[in-house]
Structures are given as C-alpha cells and as structure tokens.
N, C-alpha and C. Protein backbone atom coordinates (compact mmCIF):
# COMPACT_ATOMS: atom_id res chain seq x y z
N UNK A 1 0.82 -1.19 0.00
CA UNK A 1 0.00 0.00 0.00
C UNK A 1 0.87 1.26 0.00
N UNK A 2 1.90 1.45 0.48
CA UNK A 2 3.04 2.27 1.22
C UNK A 2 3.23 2.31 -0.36
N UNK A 3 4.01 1.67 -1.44
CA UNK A 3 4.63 1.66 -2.25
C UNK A 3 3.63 2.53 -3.64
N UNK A 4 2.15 2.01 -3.36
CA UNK A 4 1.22 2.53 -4.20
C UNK A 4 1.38 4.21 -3.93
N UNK A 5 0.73 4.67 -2.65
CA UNK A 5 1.11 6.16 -1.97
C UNK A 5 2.22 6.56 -3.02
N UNK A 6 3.66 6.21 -2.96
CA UNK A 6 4.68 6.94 -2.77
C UNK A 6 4.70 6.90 -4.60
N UNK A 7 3.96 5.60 -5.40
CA UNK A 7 3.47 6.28 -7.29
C UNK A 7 2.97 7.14 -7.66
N UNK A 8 2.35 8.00 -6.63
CA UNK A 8 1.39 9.04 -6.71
C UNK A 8 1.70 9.99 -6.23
N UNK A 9 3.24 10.23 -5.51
CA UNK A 9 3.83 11.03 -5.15
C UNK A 9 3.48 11.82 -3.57
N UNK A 10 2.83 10.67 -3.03
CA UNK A 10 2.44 10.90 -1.11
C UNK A 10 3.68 9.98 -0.42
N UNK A 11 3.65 10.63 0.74
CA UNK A 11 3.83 10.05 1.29
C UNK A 11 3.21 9.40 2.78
N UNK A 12 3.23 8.69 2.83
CA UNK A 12 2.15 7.73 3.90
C UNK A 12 2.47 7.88 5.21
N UNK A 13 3.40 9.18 5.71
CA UNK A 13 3.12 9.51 7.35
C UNK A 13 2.47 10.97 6.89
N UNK A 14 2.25 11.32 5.91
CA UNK A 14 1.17 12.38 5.74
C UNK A 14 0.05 12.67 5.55
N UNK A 15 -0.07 11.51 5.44
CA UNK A 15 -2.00 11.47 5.74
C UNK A 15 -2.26 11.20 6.98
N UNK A 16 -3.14 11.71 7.12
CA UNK A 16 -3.77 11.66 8.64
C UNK A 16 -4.48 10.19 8.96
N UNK A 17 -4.53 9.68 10.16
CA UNK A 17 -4.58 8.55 10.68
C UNK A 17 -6.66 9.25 11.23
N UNK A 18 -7.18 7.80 11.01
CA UNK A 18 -8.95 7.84 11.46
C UNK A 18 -8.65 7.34 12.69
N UNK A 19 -9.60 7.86 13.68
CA UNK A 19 -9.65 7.46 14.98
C UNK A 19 -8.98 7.44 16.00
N UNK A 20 -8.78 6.31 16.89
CA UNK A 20 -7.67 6.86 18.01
C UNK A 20 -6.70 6.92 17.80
N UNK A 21 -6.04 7.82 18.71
CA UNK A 21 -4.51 8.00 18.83
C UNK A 21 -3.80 6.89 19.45
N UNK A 22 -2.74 5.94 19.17
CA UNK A 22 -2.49 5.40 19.52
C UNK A 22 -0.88 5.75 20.89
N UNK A 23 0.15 6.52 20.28
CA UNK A 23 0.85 7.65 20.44
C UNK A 23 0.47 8.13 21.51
N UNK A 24 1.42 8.15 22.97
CA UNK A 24 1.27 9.28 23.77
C UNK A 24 2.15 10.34 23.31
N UNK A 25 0.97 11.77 23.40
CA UNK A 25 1.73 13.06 22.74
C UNK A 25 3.07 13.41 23.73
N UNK A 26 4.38 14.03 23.12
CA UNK A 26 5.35 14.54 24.19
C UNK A 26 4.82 15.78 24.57
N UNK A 27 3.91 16.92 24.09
CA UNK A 27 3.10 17.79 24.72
C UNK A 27 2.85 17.83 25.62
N UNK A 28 1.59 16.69 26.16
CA UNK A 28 0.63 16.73 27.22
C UNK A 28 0.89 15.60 28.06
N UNK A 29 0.64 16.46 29.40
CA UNK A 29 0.63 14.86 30.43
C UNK A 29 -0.22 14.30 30.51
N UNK A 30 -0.69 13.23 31.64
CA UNK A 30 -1.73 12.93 31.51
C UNK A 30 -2.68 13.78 32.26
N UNK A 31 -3.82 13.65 31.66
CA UNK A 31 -5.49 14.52 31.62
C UNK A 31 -4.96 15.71 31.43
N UNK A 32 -4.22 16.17 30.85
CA UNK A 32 -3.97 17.49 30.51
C UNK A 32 -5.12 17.55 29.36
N UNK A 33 -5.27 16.81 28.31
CA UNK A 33 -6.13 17.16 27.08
C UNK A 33 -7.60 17.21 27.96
N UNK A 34 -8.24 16.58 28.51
CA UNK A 34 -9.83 16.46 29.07
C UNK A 34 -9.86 17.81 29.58
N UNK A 35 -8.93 18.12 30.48
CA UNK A 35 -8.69 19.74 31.93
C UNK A 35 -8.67 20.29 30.93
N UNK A 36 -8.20 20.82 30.02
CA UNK A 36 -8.25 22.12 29.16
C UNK A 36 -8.92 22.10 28.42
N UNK A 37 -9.96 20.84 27.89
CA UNK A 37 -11.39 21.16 27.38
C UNK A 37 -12.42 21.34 28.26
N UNK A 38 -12.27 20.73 29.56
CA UNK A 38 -13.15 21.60 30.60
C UNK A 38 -12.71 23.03 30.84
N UNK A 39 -11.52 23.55 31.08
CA UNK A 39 -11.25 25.03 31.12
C UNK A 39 -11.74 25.49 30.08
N UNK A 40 -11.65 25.37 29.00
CA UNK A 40 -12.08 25.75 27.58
C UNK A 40 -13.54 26.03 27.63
N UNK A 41 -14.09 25.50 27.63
CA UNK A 41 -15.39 25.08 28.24
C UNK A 41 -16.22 25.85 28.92
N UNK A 42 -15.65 25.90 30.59
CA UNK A 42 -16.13 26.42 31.53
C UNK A 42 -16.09 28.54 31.13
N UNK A 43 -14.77 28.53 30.37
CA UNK A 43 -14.23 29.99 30.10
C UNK A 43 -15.13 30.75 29.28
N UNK A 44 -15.46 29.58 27.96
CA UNK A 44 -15.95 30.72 26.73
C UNK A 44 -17.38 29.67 26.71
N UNK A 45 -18.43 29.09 27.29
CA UNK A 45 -19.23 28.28 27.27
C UNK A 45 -19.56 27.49 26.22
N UNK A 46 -19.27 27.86 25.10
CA UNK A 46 -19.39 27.09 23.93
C UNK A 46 -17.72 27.25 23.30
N UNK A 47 -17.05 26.18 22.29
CA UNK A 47 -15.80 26.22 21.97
C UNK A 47 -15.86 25.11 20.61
N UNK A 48 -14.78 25.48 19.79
CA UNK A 48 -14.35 24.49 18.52
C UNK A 48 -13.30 23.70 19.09
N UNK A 49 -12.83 22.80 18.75
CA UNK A 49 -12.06 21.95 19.11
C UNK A 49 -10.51 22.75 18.56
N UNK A 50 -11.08 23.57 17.54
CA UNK A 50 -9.37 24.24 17.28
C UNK A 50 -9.04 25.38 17.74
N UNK A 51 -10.02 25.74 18.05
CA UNK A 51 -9.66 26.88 19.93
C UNK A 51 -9.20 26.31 20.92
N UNK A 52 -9.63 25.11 21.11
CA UNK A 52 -8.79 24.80 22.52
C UNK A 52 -7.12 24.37 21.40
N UNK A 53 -7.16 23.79 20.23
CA UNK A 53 -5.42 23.39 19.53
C UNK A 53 -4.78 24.70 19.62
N UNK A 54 -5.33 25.63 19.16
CA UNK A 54 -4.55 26.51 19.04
C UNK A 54 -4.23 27.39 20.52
N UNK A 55 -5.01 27.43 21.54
CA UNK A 55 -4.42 27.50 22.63
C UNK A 55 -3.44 27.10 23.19
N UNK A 56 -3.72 25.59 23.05
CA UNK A 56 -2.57 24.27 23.70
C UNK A 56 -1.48 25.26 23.37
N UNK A 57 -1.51 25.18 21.96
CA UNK A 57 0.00 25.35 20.80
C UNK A 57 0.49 26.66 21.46
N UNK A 58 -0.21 27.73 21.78
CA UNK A 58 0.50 28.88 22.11
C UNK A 58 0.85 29.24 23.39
N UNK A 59 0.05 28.17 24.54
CA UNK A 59 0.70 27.94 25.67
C UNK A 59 1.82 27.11 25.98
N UNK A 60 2.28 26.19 24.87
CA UNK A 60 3.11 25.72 24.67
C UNK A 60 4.50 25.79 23.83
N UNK A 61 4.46 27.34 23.23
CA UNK A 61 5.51 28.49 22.72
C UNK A 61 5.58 27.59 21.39
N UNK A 62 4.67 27.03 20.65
CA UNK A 62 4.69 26.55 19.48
C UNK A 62 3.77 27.32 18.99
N UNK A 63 4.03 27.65 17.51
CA UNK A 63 3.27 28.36 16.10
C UNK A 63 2.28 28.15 15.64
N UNK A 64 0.93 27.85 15.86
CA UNK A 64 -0.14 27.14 15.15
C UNK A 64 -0.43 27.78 13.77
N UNK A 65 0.12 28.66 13.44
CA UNK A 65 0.41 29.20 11.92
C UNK A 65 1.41 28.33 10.99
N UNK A 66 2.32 27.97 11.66
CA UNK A 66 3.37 27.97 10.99
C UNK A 66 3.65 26.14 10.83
N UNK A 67 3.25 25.50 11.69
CA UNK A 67 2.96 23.91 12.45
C UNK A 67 1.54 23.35 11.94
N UNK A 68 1.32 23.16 10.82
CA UNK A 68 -0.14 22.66 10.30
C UNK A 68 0.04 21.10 10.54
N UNK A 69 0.87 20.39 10.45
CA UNK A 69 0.73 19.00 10.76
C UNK A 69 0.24 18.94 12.38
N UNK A 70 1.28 19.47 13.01
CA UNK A 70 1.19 19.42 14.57
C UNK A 70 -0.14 20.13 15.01
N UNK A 71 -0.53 21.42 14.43
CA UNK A 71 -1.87 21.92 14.78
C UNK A 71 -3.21 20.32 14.95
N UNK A 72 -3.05 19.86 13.28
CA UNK A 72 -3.77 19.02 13.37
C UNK A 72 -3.64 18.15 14.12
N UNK A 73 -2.61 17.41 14.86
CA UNK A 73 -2.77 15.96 15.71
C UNK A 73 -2.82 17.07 16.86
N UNK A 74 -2.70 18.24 17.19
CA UNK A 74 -3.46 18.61 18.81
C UNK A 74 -5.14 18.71 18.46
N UNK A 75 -5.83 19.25 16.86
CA UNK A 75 -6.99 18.91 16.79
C UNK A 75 -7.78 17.76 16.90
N UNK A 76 -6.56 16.73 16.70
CA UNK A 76 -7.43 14.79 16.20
C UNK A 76 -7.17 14.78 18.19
N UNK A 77 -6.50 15.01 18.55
CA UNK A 77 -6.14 14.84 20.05
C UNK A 77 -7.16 15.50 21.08
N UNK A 78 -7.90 16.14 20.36
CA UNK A 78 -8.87 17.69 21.28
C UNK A 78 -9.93 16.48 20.94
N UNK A 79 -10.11 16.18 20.12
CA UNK A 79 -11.80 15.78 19.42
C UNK A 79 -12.35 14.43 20.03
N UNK A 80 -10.68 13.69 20.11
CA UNK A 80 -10.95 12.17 20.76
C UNK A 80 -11.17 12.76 22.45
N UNK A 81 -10.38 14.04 23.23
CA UNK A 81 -10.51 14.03 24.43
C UNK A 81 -12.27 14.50 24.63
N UNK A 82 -12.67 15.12 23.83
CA UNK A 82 -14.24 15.97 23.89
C UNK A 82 -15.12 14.01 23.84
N UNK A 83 -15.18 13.70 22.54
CA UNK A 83 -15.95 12.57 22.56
C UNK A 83 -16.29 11.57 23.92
N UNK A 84 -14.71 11.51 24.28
CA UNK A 84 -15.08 10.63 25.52
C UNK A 84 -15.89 11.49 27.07
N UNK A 85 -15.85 12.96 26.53
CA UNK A 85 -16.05 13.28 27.72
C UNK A 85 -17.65 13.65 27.23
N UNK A 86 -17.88 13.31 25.74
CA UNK A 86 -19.55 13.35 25.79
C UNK A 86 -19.88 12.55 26.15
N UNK A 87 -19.23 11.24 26.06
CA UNK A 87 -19.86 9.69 26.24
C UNK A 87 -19.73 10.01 27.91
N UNK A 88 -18.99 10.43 28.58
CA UNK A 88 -19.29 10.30 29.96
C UNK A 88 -20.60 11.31 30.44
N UNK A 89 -20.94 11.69 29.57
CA UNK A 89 -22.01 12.66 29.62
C UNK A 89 -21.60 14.25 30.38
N UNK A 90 -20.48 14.71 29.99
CA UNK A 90 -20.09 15.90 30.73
C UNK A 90 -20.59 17.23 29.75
N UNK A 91 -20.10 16.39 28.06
CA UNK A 91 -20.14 17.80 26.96
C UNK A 91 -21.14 17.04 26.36
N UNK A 92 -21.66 18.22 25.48
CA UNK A 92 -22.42 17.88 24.22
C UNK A 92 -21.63 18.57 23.25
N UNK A 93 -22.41 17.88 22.16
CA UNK A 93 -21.78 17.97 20.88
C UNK A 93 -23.37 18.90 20.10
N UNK A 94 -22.39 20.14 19.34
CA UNK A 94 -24.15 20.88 18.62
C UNK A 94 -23.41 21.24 17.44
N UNK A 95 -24.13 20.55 16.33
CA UNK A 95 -24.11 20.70 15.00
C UNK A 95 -23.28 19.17 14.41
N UNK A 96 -22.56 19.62 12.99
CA UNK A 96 -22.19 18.94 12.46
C UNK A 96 -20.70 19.14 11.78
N UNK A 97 -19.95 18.26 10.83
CA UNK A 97 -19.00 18.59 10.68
C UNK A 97 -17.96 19.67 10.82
N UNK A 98 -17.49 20.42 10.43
CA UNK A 98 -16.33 21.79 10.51
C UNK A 98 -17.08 22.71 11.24
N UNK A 99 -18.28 23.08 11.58
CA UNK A 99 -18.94 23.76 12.29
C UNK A 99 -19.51 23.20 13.84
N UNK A 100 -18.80 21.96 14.12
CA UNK A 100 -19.46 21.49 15.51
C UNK A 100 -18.52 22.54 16.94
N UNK A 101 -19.44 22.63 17.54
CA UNK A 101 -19.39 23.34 18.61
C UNK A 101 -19.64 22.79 19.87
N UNK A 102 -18.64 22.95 21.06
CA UNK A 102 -18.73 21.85 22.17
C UNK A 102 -19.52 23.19 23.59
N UNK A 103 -20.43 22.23 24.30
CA UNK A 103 -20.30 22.92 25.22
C UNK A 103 -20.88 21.95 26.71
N UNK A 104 -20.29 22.33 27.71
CA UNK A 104 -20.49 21.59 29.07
C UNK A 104 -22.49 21.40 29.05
N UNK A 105 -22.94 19.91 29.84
CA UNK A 105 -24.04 19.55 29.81
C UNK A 105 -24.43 20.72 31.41
C-alpha cells in the first residue's frame, strides 16, 4: 500500500490517521487534554475543538500558523478528548462537521 502512496507522489506519514490516537503526545501529560477542554469550556461556554489546539500550541511556545501537521494531531487529540467526555455525559456535541461546537451539559 506504502509503495502505491509513494506512485502518486504521497507520502504515507502524511495522511492523517482515522480514529484513536495510539501515540502518547510529548506535549501533554496525563489529563492534561480532558482539563483544558473543561477550562475551555467552563471559560468561553461554547468552543471548537481548534480553539482549545490553538491555545494548547500557544501555551506551549509553538506556532499554530506555521505547524499545520502538529496543529492538526493537537486537533485529532482535542476531538478524541471531547468525545469521551460526551460519552461520559459531561459535553455535548451541537451541530455537524467543521462547524461542531462543544459545550459543558
């Protein structure tokens, strides 16, 4: 599959991976991602998942301009921490794709 990618001129750690992260980030400790979507949260009552990335990124003296790969795995990283914390029933989820909006139940 790797070899097909690279006929077409991709390369196959550049596409983005579906679903969980398998990878602990060197970023965040642990529950750091859940705590700063509850701060997130609690601060601006409703939030995108790339408001809280691009926060992370600039509390963390990294570029979210300049870092589009890394922006995105703190976004795939924000979205898996929100989901589980809908399934625990803390957030909801309102709307749909590129426009979903999180906010505390």
């Amino acid at each position: 599959m790797d070899t097909v990618l690279r006929l077409y001129g991709e390369e196959p750690e550049d596409i983005p991976l579906k679903g969980r992260i398998g990878k602990l980030s060197p970023y965040f400790g642990r529950s750091e991602m859940s705590r700063r979507c509850r701060d997130a949260l609690r601060e601006h009552g409703t939030v995108k998942a790339d408001a809280i990335a691009v926060q992370a990124m600039k509390d963390k003296g990294l570029d979210p301009d300049k870092d589009r790969k890394l922006r995105s795995d703190f976004i795939r990283r924000i979205l898996v921490s929100l989901h589980d914390l809908r399934k625990a029933g803390e957030v909801e989820k309102i709307g749909h794709g590129r426009g979903v909006v999180w906010r505390l139940k």
